[in-house]
Protein backbone atom coordinates (compact mmCIF):
# COMPACT_ATOMS: atom_id res chain seq x y z
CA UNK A 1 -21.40 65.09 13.32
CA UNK A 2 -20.63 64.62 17.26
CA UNK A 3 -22.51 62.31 19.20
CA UNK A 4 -24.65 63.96 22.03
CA UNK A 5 -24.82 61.06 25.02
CA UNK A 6 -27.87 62.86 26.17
CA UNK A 7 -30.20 61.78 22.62
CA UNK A 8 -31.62 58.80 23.40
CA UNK A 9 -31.11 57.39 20.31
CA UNK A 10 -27.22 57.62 19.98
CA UNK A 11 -27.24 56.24 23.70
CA UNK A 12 -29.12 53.28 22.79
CA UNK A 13 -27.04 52.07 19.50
CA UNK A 14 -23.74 53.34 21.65
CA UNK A 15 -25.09 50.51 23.95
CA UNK A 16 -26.34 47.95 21.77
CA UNK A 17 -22.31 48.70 19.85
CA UNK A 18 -20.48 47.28 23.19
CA UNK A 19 -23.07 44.58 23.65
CA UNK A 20 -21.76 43.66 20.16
CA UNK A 21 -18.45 43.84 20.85
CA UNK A 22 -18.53 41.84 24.12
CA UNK A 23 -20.34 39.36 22.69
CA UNK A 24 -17.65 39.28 19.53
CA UNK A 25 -14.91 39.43 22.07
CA UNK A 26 -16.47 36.10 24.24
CA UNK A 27 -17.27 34.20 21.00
CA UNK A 28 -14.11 34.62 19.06
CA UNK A 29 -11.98 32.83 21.28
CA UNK A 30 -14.25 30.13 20.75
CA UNK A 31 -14.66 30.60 17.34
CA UNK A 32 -10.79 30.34 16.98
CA UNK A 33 -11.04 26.91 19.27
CA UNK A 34 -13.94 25.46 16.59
CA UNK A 35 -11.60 26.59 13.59
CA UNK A 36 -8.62 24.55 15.40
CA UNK A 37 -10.34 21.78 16.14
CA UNK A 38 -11.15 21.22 12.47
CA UNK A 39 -7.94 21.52 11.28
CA UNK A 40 -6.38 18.82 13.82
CA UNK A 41 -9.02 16.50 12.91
CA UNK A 42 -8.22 17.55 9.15
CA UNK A 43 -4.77 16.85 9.49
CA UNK A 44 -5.25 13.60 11.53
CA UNK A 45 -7.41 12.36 8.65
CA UNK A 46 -4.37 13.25 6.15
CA UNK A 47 -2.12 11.42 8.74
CA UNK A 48 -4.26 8.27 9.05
CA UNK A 49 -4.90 8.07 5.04
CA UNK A 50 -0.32 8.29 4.23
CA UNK A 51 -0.16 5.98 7.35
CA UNK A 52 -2.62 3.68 5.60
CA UNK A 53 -4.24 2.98 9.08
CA UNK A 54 -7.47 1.63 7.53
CA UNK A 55 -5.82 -0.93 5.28
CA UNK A 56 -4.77 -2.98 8.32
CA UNK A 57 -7.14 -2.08 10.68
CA UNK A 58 -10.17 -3.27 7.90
CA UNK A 59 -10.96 -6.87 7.43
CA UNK A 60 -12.36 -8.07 3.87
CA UNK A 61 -16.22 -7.26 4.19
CA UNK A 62 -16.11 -5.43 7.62
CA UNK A 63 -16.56 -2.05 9.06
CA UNK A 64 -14.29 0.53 8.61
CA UNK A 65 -11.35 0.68 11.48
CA UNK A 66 -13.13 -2.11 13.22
CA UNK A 67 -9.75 -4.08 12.86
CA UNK A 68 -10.05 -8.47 12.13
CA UNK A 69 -8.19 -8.31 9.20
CA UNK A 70 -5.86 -11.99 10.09
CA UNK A 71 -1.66 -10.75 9.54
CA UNK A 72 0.30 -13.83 8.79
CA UNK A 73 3.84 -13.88 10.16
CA UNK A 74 7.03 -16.55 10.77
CA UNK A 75 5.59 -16.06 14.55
CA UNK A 76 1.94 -17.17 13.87
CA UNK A 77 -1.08 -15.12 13.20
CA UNK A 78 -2.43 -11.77 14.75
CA UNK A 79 -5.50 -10.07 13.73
CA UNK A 80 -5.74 -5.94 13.54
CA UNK A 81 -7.34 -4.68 16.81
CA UNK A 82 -10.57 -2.18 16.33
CA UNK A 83 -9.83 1.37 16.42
CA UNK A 84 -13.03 2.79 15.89
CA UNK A 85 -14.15 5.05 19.15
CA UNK A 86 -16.45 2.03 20.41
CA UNK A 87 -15.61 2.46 24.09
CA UNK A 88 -16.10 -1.44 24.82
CA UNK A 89 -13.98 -2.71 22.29
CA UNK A 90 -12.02 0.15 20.37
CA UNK A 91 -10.21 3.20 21.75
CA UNK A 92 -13.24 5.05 22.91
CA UNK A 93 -12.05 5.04 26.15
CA UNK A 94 -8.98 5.95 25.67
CA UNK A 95 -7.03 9.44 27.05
CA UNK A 96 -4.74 10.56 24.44
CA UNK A 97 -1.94 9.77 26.79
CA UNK A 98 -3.15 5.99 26.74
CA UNK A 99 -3.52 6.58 22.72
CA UNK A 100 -0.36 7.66 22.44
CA UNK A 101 1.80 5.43 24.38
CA UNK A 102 -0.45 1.97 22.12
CA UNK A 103 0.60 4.31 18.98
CA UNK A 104 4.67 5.00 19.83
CA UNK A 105 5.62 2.55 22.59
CA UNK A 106 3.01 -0.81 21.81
CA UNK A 107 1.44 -0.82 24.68
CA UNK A 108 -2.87 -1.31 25.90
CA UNK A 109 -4.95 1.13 27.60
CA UNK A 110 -4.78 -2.31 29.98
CA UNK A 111 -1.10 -2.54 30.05
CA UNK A 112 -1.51 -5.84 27.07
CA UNK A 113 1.84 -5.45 25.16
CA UNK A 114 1.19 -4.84 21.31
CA UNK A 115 2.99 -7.10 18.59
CA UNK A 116 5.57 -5.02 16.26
CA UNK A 117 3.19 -6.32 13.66
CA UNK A 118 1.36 -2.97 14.51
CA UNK A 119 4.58 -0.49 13.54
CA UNK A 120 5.11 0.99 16.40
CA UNK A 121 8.67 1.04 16.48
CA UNK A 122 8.45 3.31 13.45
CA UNK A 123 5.53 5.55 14.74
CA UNK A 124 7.68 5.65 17.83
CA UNK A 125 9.81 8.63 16.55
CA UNK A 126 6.03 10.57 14.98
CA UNK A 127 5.88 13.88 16.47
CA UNK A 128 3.17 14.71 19.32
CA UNK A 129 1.41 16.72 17.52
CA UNK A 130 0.55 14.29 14.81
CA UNK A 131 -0.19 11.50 17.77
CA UNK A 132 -3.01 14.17 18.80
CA UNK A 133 -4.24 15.04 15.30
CA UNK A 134 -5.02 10.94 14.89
CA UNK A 135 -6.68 10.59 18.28
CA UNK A 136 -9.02 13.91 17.23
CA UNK A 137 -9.60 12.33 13.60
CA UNK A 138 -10.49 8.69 14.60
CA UNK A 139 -12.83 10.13 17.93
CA UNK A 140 -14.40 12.69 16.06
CA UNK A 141 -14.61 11.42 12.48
CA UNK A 142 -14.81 7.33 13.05
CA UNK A 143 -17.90 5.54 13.41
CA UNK A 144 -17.92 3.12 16.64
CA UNK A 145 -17.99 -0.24 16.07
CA UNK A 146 -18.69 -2.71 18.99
CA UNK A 147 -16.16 -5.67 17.87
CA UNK A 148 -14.14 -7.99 19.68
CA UNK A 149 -11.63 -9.63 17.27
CA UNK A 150 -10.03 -13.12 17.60
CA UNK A 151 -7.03 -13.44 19.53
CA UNK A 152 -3.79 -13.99 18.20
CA UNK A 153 -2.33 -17.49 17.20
CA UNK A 154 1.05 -17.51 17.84
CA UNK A 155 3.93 -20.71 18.42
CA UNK A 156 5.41 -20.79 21.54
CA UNK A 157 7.18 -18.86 22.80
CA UNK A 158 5.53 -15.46 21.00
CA UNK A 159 2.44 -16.12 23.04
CA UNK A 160 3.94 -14.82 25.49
CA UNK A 161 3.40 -10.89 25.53
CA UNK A 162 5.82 -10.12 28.59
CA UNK A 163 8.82 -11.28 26.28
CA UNK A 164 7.67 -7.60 24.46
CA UNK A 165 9.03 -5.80 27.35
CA UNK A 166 12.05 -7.07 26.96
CA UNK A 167 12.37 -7.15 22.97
CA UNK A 168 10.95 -3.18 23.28
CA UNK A 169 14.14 -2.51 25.29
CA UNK A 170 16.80 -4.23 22.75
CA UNK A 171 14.97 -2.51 19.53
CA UNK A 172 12.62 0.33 20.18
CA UNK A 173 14.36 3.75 19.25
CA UNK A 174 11.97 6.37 20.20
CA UNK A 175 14.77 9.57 19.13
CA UNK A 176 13.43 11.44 17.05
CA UNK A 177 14.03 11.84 13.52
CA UNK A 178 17.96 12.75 12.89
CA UNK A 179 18.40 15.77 11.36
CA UNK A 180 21.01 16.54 8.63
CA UNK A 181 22.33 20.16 8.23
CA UNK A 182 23.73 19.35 4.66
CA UNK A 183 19.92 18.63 3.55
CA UNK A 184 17.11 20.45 2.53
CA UNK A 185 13.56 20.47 4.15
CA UNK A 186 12.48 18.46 1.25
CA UNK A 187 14.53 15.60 2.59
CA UNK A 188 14.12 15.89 6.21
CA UNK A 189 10.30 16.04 5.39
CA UNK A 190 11.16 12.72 3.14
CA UNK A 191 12.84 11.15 6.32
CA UNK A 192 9.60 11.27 8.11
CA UNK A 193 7.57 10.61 6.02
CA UNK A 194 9.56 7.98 5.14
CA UNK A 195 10.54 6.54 8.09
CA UNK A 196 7.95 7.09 10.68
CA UNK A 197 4.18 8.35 8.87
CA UNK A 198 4.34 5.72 6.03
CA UNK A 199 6.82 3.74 8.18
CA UNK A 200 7.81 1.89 4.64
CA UNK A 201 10.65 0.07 6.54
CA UNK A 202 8.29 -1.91 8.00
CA UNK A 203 7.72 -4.17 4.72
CA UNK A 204 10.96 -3.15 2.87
CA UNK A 205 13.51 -3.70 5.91
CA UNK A 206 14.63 -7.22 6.24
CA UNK A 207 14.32 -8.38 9.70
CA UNK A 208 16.22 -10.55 11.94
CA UNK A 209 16.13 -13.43 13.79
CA UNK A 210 13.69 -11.63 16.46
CA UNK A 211 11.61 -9.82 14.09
CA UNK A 212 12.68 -6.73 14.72
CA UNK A 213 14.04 -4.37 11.43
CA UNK A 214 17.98 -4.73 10.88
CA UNK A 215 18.05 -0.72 10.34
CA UNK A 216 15.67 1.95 11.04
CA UNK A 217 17.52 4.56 9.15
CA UNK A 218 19.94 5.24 5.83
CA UNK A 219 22.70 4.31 8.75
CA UNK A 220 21.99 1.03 8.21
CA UNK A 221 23.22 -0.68 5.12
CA UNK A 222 19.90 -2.92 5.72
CA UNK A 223 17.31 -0.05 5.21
CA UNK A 224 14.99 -0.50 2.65
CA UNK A 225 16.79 -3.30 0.84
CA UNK A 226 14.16 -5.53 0.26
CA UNK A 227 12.31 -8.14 2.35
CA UNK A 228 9.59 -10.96 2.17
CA UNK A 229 6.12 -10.13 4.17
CA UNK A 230 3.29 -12.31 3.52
CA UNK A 231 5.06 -14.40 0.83
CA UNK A 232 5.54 -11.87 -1.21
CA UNK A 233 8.96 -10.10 -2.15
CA UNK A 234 8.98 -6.02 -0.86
CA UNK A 235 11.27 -4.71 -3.38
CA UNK A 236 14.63 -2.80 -2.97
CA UNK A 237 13.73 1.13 -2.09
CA UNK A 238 17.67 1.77 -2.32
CA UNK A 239 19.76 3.41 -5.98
CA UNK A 240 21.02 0.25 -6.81
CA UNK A 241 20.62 -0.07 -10.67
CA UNK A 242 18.78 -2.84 -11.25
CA UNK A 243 16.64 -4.26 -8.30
CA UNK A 244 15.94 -1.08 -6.53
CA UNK A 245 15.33 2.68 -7.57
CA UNK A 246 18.46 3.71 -9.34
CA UNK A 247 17.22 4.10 -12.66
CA UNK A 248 14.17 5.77 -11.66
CA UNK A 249 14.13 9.84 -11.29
CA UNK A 250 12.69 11.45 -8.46
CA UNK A 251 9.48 12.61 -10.74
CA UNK A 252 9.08 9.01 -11.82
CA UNK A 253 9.18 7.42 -8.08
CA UNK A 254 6.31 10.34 -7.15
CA UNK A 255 4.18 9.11 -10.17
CA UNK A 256 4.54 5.56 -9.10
CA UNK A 257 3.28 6.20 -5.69
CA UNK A 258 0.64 8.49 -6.74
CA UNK A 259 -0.62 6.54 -9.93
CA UNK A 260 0.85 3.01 -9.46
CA UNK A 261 2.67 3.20 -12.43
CA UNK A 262 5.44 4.78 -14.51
CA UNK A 263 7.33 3.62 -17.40
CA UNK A 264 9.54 1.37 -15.06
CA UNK A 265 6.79 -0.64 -13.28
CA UNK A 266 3.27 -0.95 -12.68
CA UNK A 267 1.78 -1.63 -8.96
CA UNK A 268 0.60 -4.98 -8.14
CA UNK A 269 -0.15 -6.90 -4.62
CA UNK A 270 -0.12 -5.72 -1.50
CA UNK A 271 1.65 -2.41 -3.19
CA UNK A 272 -1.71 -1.97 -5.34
CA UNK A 273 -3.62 -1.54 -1.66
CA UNK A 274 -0.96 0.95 -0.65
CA UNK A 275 -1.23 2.95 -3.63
CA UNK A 276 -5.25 2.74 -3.39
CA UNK A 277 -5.75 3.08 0.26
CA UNK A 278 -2.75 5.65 0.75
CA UNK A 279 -0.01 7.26 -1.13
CA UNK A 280 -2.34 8.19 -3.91
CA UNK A 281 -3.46 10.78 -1.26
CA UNK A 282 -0.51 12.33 -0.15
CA UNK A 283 -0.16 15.82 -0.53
CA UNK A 284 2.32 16.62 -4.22
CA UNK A 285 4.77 18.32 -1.79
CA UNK A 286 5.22 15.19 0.50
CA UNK A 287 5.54 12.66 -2.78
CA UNK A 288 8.30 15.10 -3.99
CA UNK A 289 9.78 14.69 -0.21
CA UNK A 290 9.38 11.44 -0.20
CA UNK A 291 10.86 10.74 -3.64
CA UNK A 292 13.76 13.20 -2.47
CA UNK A 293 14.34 11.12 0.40
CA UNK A 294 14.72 7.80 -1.42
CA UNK A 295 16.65 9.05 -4.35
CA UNK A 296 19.73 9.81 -1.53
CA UNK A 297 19.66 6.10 -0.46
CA UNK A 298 22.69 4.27 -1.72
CA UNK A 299 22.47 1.26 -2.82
CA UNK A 300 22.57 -1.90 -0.53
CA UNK A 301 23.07 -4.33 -3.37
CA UNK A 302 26.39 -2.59 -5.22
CA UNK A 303 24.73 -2.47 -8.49
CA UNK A 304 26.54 -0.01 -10.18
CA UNK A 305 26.02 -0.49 -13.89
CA UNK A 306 22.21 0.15 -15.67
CA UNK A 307 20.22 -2.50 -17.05
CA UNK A 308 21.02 -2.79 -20.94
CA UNK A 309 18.64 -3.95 -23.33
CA UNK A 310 19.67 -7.04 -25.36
CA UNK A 311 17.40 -7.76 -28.65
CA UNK A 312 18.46 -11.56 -29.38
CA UNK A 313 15.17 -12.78 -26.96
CA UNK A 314 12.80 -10.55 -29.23
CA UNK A 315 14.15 -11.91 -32.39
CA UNK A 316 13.73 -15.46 -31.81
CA UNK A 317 10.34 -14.80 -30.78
CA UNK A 318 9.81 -12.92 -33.80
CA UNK A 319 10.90 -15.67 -35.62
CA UNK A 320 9.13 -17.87 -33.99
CA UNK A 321 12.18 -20.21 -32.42
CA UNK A 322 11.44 -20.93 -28.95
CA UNK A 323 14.29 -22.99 -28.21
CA UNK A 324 14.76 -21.95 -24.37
CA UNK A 325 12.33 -23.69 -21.83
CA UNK A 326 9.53 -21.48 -21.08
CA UNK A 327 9.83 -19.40 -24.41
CA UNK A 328 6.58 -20.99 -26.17
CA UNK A 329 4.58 -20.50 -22.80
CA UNK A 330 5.91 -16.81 -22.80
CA UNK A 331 5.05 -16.31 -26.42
CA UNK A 332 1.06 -17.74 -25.90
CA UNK A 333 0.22 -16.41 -22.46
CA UNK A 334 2.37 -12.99 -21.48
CA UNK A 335 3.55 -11.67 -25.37
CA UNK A 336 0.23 -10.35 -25.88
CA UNK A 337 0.71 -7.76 -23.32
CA UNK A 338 4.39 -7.70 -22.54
CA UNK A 339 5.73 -7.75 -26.48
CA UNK A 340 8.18 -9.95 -27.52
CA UNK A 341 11.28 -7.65 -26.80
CA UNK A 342 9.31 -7.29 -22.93
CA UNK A 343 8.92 -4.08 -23.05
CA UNK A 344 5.57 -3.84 -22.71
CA UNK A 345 2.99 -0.85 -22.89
CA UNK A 346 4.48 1.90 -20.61
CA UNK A 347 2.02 2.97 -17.26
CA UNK A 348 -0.40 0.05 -19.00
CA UNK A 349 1.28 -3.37 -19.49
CA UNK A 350 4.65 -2.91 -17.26
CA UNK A 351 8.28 -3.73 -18.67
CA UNK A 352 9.85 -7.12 -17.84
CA UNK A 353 12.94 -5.86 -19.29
CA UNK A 354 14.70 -4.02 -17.12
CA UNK A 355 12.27 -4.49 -14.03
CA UNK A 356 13.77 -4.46 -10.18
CA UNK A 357 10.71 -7.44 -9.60
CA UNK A 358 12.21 -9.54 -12.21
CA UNK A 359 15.69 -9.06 -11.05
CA UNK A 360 14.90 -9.65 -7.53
CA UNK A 361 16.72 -12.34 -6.06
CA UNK A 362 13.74 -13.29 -4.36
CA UNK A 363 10.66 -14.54 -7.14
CA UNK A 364 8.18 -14.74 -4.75
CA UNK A 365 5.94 -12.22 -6.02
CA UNK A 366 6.26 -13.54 -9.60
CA UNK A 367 5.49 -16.77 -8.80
CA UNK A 368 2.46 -15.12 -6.88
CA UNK A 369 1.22 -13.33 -10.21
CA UNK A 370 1.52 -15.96 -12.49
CA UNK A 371 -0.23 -18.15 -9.79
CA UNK A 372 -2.88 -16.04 -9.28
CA UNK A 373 -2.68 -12.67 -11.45
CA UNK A 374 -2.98 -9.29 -10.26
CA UNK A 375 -4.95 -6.05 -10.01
CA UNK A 376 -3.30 -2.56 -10.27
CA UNK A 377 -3.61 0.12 -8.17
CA UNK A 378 -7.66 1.58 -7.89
CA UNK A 379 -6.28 5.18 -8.08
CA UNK A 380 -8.37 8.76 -9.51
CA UNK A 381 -5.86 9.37 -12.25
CA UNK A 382 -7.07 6.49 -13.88
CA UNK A 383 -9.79 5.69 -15.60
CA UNK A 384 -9.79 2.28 -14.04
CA UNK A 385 -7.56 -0.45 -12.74
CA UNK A 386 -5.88 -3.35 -14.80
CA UNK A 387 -6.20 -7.32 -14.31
CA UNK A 388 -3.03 -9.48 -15.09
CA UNK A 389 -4.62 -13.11 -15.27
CA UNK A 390 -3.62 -16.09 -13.52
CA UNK A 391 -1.89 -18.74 -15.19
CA UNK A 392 -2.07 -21.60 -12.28
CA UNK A 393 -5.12 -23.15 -13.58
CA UNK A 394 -3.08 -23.97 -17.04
CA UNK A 395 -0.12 -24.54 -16.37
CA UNK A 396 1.66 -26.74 -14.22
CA UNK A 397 4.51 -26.27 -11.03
CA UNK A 398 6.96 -26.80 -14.38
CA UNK A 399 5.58 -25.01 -16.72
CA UNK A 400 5.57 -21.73 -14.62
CA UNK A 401 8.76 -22.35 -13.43
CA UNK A 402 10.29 -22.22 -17.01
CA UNK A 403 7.73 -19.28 -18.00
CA UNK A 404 9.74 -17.08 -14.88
CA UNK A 405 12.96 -18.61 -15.48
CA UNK A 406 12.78 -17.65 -19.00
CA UNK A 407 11.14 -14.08 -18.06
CA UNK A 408 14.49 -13.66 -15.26
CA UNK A 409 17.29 -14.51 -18.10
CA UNK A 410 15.78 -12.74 -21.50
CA UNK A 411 16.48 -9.33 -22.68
CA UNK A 412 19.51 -8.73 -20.49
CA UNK A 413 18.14 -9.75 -17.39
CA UNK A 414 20.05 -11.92 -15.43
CA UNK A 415 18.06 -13.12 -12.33
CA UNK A 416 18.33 -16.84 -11.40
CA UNK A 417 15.91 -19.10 -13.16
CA UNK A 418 13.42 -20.68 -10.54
CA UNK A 419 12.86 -24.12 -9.31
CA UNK A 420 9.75 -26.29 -9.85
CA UNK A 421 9.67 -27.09 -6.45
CA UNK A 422 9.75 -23.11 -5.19
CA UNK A 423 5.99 -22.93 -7.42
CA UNK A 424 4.82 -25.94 -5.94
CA UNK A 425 5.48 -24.77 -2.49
CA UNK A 426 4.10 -21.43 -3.17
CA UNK A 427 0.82 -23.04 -4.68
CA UNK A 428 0.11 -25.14 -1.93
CA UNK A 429 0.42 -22.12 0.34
CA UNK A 430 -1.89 -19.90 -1.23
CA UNK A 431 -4.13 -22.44 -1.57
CA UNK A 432 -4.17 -22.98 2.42
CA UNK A 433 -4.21 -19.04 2.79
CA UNK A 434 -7.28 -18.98 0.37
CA UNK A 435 -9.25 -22.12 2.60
CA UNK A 436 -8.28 -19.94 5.84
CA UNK A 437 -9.85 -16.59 4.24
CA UNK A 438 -13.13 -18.50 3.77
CA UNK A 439 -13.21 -19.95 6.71
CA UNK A 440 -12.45 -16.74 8.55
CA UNK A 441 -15.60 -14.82 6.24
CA UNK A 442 -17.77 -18.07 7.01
CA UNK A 443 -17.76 -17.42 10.73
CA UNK A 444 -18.22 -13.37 10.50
């Protein structure tokens, strides 16, 4: 049927049609702007979480983002600045220009220089668009917090935040990413994931005699080939054999960094908190990148042939000979769990045979767990987390020396056995770093 323009009623709903559509046509624009907005702020939440923003910038006991949390370096100590939108003492009245340039060049809305304790020189090569998506997610999504946090305590000369300028010139690389035409997008993802988002190198790089990371990049021989931070020992990310990640496949690295655990190694540490706060999140595409990324490393260390098992340490358990220093300590306090050939209880009660943390040249984070235990990772794939008790209580600076020296020689290991005086250095530090903590929550 035709419409007649001159009925009333087919004039009146021809009308009340291009109100409609004028109305659509102003409020889809709009509507598209809305539907934007929520996915930047969506995607800066995904950014902060694999970035692990909150785990620094939260003390013990405080408000979310609200920074305080104390970080210990050679240098002194600095304390996490608030980043919740509180415009008096977060980033609330910050542009995103001002945002960005604190994020990827360390430096204040006020011009304050930022210490490379906040990874800056790896978010320095993040892509705009991800410096945006933050800013939206932590203004939109962030509660305010009105906290001022202590100042840093640093030796002469670090006090001295003009010296940044200068070290920002010698080390800062803001190119971005390098790209790789014999790779896949899986790897180039990996890279920056890798090397800017998660900025790994940041605990895993050793650093020199400045601070600053010896290689940003698998250029660098350095990269991701272990390093102390807080006084414990960030394992080898490179394919060496034994200390790093060449015996692990690509599936197996993704399940450690999602779960904590696989049948190489179980989480413990400061690695527990990333796994919790962070990579447990990350998307299954980007922990397949990421996994990609690392399994192309070479190794840094030249370990070229696999761990082998050797049974002699499990049958003179079995039998009950404990003839090497240590072995009678192993046999009552870690056989339980870890069996007498040390294999343990795969993605449970982690190997000791075989592990890149017992090889590590560096024992500092096994004299940290059998000083003072440890918790796995708090992840949703399990149905809770696992407690490795401390043994510092029982046994003496010794005692736990022989216990790790005998752990670092036994089943074909072949670590160096550890000094008394390396525990009894270690204890006394924790202990201070334990009085400090309390005294830190006692004036909150």
């Amino acid at each position: 049927m035709r419409c007649d323009p001159n009925r009333p009623g087919q004039a009146v709903s021809r009308a009340w049609r291009k109100l409609a559509g004028l109305a659509l046509a102003m409020l889809l624009p709009a509507g598209l702007a809305l539907a934007a907005d929520a996915q930047q702020v969506e995607r800066g939440r995904y950014l902060a979480r694999i970035a692990n923003c909150a785990a620094c910038h939260t003390s013990e006991g405080g408000k979310p983002f609200a920074g305080g949390l104390p970080i210990r370096t050679a240098a002194g100590t600095l304390y996490s600045t608030n980043i919740t939108p509180d415009a008096g003492s977060g980033i609330g009245a910050y542009s995103l220009a001002e945002f960005d340039r604190a994020v990827r060049h360390g430096v204040a809305r006020d011009g304050k220089r930022l210490y490379p304790a906040m990874p800056y020189p790896s978010y320095a090569r993040l892509r705009s668009d991800d410096v945006a998506a933050l800013y939206a997610y932590l203004r939109a999504e962030v509660a305010p917090v009105a906290q001022r946090n202590p100042a840093p305590q640093m030796r002469w000369p670090f006090g001295m935040r003009g010296l940044l300028a200068v070290w920002n010139v010698l080390f800062l690389d803001d190119d971005p990413i390098r790209t790789d035409p014999a790779r896949d997008a899986a790897w180039h993802r990996g890279a920056y994931l890798v090397q800017a988002v998660a900025h790994c190198g940041a605990c895993h790089t050793p650093r020199g005699t400045l601070f600053a990371e010896k290689g940003l990049d698998e250029r660098s021989r350095h990269f991701l080939s272990g390093a102390s931070v807080e006084g414990w020992s960030a394992t080898n990310l490179t394919g060496d054999q034994l200390t790093g990640l060449g015996a692990w496949s690509r599936a197996e690295i993704a399940e450690f960094l999602r779960t904590g655990r696989n049948a190489h190694a179980t989480s413990f540490g400061p690695m527990s908190t990333v796994v919790s706060t962070s990579t447990q999140y990350m998307s299954p595409g980007d922990l397949d990148a990421v996994a990609a990324y690392l399994k192309s490393l070479p190794g840094a260390r030249g370990e070229k042939q696999p761990f082998r098992h050797d049974p002699a340490t499990a049958q003179q358990l079995r039998q009950g000979r404990f003839d090497l220093p240590g072995a009678r300590q192993y046999a009552v306090f870690c056989m339980p769990c870890h069996g007498a050939d040390g294999k343990g209880f795969a993605r449970v009660f982690p190997p000791l045979a075989g592990n890149p943390t017992v090889a590590d040249p560096d024992p500092a984070s096994l004299v940290n767990l059998l000083l003072d235990g440890a918790v796995t990772a708090r992840v949703g794939t399990a149905p809770s987390d696992y407690h490795m008790p401390g043994y510092g209580w029982t046994l003496d600076d010794q005692e736990l020396a022989n216990v790790l020296s005998f752990i670092r020689r036994s089943w074909g290991n072949r670590a160096a056995p550890v000094p008394e005086s390396e525990v009894a250095v270690r204890r006394k530090a924790l202990a201070a770093q334990r009085q400090a903590d309390a005294e830190t929550m006692s004036r909150r």
